[in-house]
Structure formats: C-alpha cells, structure tokens
N, C-alpha and C. Protein backbone atom coordinates (compact mmCIF):
# COMPACT_ATOMS: atom_id res chain seq x y z
N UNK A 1 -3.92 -8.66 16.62
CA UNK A 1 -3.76 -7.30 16.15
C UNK A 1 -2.41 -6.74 16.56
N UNK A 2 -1.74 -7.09 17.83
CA UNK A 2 -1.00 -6.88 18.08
C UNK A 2 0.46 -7.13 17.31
N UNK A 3 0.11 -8.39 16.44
CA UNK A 3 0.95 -9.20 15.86
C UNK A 3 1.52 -8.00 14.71
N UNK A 4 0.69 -7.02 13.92
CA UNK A 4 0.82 -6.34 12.78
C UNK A 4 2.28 -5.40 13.42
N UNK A 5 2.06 -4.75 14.63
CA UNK A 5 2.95 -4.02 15.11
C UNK A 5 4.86 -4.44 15.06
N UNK A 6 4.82 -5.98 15.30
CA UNK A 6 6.07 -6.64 15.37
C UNK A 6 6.22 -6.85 14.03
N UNK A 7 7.68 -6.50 14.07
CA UNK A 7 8.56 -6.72 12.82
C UNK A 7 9.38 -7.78 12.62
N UNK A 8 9.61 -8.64 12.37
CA UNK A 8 10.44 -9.64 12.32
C UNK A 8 11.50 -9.38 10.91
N UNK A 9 12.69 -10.50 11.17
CA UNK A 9 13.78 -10.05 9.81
C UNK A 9 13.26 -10.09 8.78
N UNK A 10 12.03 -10.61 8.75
CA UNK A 10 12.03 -10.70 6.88
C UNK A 10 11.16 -9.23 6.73
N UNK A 11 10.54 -8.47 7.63
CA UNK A 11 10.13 -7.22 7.27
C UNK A 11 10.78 -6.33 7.25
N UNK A 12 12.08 -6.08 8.24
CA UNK A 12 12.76 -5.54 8.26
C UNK A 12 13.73 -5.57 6.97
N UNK A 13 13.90 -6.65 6.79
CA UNK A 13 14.96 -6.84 5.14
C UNK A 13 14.08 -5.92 4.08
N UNK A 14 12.99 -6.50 4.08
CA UNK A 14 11.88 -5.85 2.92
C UNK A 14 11.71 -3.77 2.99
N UNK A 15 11.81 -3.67 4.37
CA UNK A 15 11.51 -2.02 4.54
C UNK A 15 13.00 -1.79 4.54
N UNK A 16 14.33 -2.14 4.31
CA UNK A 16 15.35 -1.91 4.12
C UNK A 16 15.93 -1.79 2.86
N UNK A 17 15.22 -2.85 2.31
CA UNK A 17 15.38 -3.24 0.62
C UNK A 17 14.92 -1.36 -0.17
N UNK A 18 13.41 -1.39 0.33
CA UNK A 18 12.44 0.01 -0.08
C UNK A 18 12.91 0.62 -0.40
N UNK A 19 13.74 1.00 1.19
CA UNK A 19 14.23 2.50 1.85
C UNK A 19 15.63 2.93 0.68
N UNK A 20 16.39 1.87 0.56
CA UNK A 20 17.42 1.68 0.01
C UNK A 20 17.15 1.80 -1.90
N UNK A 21 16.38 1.88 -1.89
CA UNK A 21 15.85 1.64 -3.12
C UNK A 21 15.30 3.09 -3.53
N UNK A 22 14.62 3.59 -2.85
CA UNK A 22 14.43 4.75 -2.90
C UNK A 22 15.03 5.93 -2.73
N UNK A 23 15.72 5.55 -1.92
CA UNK A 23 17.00 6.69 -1.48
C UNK A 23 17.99 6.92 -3.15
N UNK A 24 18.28 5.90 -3.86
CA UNK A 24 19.30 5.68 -4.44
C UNK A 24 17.99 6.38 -6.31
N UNK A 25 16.83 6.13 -6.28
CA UNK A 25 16.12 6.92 -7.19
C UNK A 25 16.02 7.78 -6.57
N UNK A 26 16.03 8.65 -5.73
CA UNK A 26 15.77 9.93 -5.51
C UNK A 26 17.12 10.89 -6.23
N UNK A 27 18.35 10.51 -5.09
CA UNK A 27 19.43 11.06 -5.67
C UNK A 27 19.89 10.65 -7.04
N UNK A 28 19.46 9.85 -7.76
CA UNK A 28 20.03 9.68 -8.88
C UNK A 28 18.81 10.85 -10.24
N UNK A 29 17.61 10.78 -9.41
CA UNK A 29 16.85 11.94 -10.49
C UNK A 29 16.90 13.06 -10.29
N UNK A 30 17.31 13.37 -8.92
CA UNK A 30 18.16 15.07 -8.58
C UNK A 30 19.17 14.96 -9.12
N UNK A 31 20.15 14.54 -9.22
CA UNK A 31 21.76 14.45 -10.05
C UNK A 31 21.28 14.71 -11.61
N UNK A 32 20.77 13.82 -12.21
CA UNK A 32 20.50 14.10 -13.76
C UNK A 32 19.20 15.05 -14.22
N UNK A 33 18.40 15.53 -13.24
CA UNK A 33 17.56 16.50 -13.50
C UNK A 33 17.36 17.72 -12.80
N UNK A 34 16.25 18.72 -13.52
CA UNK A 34 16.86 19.60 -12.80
C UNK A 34 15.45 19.91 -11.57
N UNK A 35 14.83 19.10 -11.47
CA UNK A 35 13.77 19.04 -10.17
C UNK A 35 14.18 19.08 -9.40
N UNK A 36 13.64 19.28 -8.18
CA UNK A 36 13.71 19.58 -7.01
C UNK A 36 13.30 18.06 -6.54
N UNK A 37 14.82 17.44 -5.40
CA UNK A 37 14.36 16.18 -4.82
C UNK A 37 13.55 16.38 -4.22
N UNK A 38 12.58 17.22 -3.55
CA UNK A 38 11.45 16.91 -2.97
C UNK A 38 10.50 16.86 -4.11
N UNK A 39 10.09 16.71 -4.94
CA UNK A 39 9.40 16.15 -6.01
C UNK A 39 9.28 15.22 -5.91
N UNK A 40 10.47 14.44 -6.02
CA UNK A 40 11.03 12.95 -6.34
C UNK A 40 10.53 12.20 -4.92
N UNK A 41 11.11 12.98 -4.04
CA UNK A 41 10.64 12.21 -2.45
C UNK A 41 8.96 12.29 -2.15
N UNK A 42 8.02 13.31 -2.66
CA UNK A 42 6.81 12.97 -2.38
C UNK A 42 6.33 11.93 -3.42
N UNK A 43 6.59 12.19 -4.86
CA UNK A 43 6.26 10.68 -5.81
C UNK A 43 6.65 9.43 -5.11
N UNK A 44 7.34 9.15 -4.42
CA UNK A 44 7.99 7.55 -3.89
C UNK A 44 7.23 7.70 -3.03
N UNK A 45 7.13 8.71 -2.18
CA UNK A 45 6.23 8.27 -0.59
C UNK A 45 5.00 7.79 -1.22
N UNK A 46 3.84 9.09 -1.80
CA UNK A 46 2.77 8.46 -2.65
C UNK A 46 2.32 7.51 -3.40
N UNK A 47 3.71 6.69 -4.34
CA UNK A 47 3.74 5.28 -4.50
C UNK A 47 3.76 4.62 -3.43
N UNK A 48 4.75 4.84 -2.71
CA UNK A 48 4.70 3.79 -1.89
C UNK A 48 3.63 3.65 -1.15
N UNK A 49 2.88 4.64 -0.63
CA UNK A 49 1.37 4.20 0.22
C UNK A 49 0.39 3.98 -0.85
N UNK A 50 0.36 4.41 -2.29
CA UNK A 50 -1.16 3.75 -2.83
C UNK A 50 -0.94 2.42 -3.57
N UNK A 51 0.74 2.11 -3.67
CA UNK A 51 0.91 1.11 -4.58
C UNK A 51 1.91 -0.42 -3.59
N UNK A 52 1.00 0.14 -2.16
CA UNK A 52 2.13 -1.26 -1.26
C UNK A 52 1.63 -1.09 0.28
N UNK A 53 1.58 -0.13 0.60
CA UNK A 53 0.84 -0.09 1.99
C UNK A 53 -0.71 -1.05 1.88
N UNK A 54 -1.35 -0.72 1.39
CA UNK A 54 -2.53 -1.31 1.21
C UNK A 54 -2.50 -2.60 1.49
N UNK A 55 -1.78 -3.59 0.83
CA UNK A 55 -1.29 -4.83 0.55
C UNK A 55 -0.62 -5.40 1.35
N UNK A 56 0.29 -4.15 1.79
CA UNK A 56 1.23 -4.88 3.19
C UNK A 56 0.03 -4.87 3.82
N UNK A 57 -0.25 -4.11 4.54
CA UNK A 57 -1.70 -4.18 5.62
C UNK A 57 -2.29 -5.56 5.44
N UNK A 58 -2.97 -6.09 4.46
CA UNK A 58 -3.35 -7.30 4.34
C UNK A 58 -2.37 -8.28 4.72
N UNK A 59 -1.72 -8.50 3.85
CA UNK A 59 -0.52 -9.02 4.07
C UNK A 59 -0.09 -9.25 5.20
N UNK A 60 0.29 -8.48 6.45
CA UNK A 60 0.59 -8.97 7.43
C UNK A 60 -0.13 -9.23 8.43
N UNK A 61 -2.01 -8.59 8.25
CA UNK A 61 -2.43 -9.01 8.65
C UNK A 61 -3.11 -10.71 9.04
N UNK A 62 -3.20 -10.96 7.35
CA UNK A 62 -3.79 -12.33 6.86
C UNK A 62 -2.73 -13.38 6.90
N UNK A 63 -1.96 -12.69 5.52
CA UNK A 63 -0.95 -13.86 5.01
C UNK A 63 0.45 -13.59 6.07
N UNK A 64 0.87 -13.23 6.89
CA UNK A 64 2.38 -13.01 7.79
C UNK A 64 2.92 -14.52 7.72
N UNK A 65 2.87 -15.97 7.19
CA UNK A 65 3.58 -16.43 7.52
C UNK A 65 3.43 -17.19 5.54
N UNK A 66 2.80 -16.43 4.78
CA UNK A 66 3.01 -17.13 3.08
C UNK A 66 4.17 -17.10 3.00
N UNK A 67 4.72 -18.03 2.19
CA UNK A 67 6.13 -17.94 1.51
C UNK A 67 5.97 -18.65 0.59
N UNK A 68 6.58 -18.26 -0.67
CA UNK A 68 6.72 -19.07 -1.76
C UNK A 68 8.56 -19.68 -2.76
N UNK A 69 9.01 -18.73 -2.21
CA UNK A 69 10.64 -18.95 -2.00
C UNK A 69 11.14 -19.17 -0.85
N UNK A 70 12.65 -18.99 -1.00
CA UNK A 70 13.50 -19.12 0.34
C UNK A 70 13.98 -17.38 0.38
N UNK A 71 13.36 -16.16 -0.22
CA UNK A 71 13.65 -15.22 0.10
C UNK A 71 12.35 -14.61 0.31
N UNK A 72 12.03 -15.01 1.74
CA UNK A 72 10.68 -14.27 2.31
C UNK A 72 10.44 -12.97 2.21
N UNK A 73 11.13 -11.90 2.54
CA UNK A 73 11.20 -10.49 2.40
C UNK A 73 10.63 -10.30 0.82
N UNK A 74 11.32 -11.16 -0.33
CA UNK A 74 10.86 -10.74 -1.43
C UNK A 74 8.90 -11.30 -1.37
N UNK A 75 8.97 -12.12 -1.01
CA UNK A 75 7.72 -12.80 -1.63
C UNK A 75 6.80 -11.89 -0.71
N UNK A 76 6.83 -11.10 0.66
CA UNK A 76 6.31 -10.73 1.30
C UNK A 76 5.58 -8.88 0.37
N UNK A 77 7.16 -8.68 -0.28
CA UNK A 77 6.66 -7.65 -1.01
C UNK A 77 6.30 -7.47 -1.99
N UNK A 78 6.26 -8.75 -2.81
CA UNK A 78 5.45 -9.04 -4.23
C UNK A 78 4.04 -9.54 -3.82
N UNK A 79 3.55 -10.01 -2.83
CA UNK A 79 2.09 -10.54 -2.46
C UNK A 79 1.93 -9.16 -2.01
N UNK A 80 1.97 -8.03 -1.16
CA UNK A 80 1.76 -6.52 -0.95
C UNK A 80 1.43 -5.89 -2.01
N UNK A 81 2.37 -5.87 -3.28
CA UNK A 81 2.58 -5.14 -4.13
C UNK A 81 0.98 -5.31 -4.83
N UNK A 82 0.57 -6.67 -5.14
CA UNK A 82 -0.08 -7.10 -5.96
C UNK A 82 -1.68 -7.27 -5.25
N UNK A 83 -1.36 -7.51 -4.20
CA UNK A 83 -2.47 -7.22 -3.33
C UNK A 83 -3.26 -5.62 -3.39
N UNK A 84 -2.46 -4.87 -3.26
CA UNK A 84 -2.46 -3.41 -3.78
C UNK A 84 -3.31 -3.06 -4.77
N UNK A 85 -2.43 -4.11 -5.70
CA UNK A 85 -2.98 -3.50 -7.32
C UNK A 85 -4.27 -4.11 -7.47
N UNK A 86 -4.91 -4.98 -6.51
CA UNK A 86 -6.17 -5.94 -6.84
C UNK A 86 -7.05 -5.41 -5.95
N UNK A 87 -6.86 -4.44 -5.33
CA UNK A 87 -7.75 -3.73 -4.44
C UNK A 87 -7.51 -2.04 -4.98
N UNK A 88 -6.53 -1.32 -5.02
CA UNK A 88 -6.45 -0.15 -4.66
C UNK A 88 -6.85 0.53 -6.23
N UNK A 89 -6.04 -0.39 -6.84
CA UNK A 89 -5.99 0.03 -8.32
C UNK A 89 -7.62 -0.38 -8.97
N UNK A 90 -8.11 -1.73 -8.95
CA UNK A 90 -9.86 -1.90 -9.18
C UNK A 90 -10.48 -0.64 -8.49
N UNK A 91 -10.40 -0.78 -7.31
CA UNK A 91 -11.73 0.20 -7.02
C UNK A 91 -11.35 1.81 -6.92
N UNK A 92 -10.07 2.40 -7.69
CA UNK A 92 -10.09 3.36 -8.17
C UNK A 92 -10.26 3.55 -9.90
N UNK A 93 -10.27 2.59 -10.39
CA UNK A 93 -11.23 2.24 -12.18
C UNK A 93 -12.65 2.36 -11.66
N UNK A 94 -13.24 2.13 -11.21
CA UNK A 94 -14.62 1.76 -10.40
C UNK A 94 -14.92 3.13 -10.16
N UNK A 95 -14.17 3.85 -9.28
CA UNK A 95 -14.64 5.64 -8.95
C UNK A 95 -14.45 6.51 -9.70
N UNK A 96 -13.47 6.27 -10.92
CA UNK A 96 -12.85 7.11 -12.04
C UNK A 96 -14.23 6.64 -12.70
N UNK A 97 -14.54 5.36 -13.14
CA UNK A 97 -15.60 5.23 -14.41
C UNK A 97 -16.67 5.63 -13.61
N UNK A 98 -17.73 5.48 -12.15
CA UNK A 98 -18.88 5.91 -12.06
C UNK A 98 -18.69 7.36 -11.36
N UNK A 99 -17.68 8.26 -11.59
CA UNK A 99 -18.05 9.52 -11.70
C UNK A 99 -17.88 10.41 -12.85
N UNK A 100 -17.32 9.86 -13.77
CA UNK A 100 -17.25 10.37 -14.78
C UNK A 100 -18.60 10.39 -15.71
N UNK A 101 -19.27 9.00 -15.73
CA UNK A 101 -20.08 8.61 -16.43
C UNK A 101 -21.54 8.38 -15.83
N UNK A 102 -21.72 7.89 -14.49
CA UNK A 102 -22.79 7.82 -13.73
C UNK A 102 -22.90 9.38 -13.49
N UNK A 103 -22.34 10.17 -12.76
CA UNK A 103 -22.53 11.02 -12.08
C UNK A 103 -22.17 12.30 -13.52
N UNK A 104 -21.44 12.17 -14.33
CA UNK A 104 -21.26 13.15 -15.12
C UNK A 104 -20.47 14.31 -14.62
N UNK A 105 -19.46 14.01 -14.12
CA UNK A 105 -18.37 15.03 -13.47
C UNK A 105 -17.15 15.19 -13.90
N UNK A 106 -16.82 16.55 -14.38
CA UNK A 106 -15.48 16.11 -15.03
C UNK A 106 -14.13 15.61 -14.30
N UNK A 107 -13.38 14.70 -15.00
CA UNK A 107 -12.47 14.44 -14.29
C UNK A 107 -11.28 15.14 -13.52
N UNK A 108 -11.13 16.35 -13.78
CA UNK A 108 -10.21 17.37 -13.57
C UNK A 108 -10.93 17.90 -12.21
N UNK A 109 -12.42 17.59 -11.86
CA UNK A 109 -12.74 18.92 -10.71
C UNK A 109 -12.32 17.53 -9.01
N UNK A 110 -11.69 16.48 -9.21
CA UNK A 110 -11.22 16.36 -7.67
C UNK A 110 -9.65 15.50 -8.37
N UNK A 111 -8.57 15.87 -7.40
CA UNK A 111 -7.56 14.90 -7.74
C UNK A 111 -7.34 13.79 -7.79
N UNK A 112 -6.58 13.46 -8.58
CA UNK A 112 -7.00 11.96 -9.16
C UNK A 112 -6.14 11.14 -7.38
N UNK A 113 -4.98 11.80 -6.72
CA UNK A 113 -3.73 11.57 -5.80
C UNK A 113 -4.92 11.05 -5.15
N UNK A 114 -5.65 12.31 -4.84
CA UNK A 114 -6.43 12.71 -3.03
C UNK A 114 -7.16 11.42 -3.42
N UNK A 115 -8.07 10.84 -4.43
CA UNK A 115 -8.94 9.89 -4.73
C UNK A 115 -7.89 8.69 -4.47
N UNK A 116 -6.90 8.48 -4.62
CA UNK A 116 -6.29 7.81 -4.82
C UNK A 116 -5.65 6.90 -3.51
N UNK A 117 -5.41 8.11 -2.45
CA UNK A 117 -4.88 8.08 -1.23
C UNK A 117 -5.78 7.93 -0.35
N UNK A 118 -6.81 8.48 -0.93
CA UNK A 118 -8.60 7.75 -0.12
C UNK A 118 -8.60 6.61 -0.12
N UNK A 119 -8.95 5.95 -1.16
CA UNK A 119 -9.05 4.76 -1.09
C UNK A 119 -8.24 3.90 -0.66
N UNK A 120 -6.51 4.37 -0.53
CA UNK A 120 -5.90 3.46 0.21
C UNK A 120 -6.28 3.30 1.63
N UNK A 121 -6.42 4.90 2.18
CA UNK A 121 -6.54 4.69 3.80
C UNK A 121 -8.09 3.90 4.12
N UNK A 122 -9.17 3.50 2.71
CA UNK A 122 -9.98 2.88 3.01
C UNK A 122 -10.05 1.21 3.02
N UNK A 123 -9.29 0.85 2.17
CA UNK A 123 -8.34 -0.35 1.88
C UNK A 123 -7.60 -1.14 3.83
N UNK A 124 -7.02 -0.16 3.81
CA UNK A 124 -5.82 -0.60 5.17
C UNK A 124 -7.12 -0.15 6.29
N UNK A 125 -7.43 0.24 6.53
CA UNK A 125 -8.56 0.77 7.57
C UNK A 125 -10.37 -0.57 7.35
N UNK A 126 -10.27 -0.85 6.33
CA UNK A 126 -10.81 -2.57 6.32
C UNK A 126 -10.33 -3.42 6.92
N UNK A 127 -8.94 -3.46 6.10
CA UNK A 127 -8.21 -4.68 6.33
C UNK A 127 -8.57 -4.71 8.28
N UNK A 128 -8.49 -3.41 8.70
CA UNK A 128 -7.65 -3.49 10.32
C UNK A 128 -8.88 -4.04 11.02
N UNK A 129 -10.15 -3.52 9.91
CA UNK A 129 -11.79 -3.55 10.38
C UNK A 129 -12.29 -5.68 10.55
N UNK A 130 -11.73 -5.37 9.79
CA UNK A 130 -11.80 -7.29 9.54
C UNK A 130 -10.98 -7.91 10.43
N UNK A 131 -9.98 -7.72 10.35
CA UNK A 131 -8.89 -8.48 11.38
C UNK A 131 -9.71 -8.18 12.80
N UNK A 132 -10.06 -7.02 13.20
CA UNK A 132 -10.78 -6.95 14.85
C UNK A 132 -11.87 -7.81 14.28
N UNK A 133 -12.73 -7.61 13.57
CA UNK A 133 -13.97 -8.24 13.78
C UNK A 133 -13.91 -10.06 13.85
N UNK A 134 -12.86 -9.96 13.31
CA UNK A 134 -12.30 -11.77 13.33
C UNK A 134 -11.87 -12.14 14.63
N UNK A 135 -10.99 -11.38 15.05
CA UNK A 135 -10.68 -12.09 16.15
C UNK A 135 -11.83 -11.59 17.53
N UNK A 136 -12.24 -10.29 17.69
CA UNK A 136 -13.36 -10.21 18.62
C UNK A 136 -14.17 -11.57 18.25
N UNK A 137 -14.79 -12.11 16.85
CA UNK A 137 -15.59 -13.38 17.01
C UNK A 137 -14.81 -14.63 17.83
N UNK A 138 -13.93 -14.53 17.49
CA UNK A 138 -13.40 -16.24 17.97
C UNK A 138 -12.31 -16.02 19.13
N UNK A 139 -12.92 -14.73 19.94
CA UNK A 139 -12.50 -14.51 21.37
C UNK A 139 -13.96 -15.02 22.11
N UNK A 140 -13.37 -15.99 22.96
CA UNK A 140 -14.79 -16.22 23.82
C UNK A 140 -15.43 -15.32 24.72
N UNK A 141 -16.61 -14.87 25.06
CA UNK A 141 -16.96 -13.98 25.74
C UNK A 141 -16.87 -13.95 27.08
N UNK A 142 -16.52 -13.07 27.97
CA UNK A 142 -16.26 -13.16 29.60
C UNK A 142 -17.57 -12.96 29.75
C-alpha cells in the first residue's frame, strides 16, 4: 500500500506530460474565448478525476510494473485512461439507465458531475479496499 504513495520517473513524466497539457488548453481557451479560465480549469480537474484517477488508482495499485512500449509513462496513462472508461463510465450507464427507468426519476433532479464524481471516489476507494484486503490475506498472522 505503501508502494501507491512512491512516484517513480515514469509517473512523474506522465503527471508532467497532464499538467503540461493542461496548462497549455486552459490558456489557449481563455485567449480565444471569452470564458472565464476558471471554467476551463474546473472542466480539466473534473476530467481529469472521473476520466483517469480511477484507473490510475488501479493501475498503480495492480498493474505498476505493465508495459507495453519503451515509453512507460505513456502506456501507464493509456491503461488508466481506459481502465477509467471500463469502470467509471459502465457503472455510470448502469445509474443513469436504473434511475431513470427502474426508479422513474427525472434526469435533471441530481447532477449528472456529483453522480459522476461519486462513483469515481467509489471506484478508487475499492480499488484501495482490495489492495488492503489482499495484502492483509497474504500477511501471515502474528
């Protein structure tokens, strides 16, 4: 568990790549529009936790040493990314269709974000649930 906390270069490249990435869409949709960059800066944060946190969480919990190229940082944030979308994105189709239709609620009376950002912190808050329960098993008992 401890392991999730340490960063090594290829995470650091990857949360550099982000940061850098984001910085450079922010100011470029304040320059040509007339929004307010804090618009722009809460859309990226909010992507970035419902559409990659999730995944990283797994990700470095499970997979920290997959690679499928010789540019780890990338492959680290395309298995996140997609990890994401196979968890965060399903089981928010799943709460969108059985409350709309099981429960008969319109879609407008809770936010789609807040639903959205739920389920991530329920996603990464598994992942962390599994990883203890794994290794508490195959810690021998004093």
């Amino acid at each position: 568990m401890n392991k999730f906390l340490q960063f090594n270069k290829n995470d650091r490249t990857m949360w550099l790549g982000i940061l850098g990435f984001s910085t450079i869409f922010i100011v470029l949709m304040s320059l040509f529009t007339t929004t307010s960059p804090f618009y722009y800066a809460k859309r990226v944060l909010i992507t970035l936790f419902i559409m990659f946190l999730p995944g990283y969480s797994i990700t470095k919990l499970f997979f920290d040493h997959l690679e499928f190229t010789e540019y780890k940082a990338l492959d680290k944030f395309l298995v996140s990314f997609f990890f994401s979308i196979a968890t965060v994105q399903t089981l928010y189709f799943i709460s969108t269709y059985v409350r709309t239709y099981a429960f008969n609620v319109d879609e407008e009376m809770i936010s789609s974000n807040a639903i959205a950002i739920a389920i991530a912190v329920f996603v990464t808050v598994a992942a962390f649930g599994v990883k203890f329960y794994l290794n508490k098993k195959n810690t021998p008992a004093s």
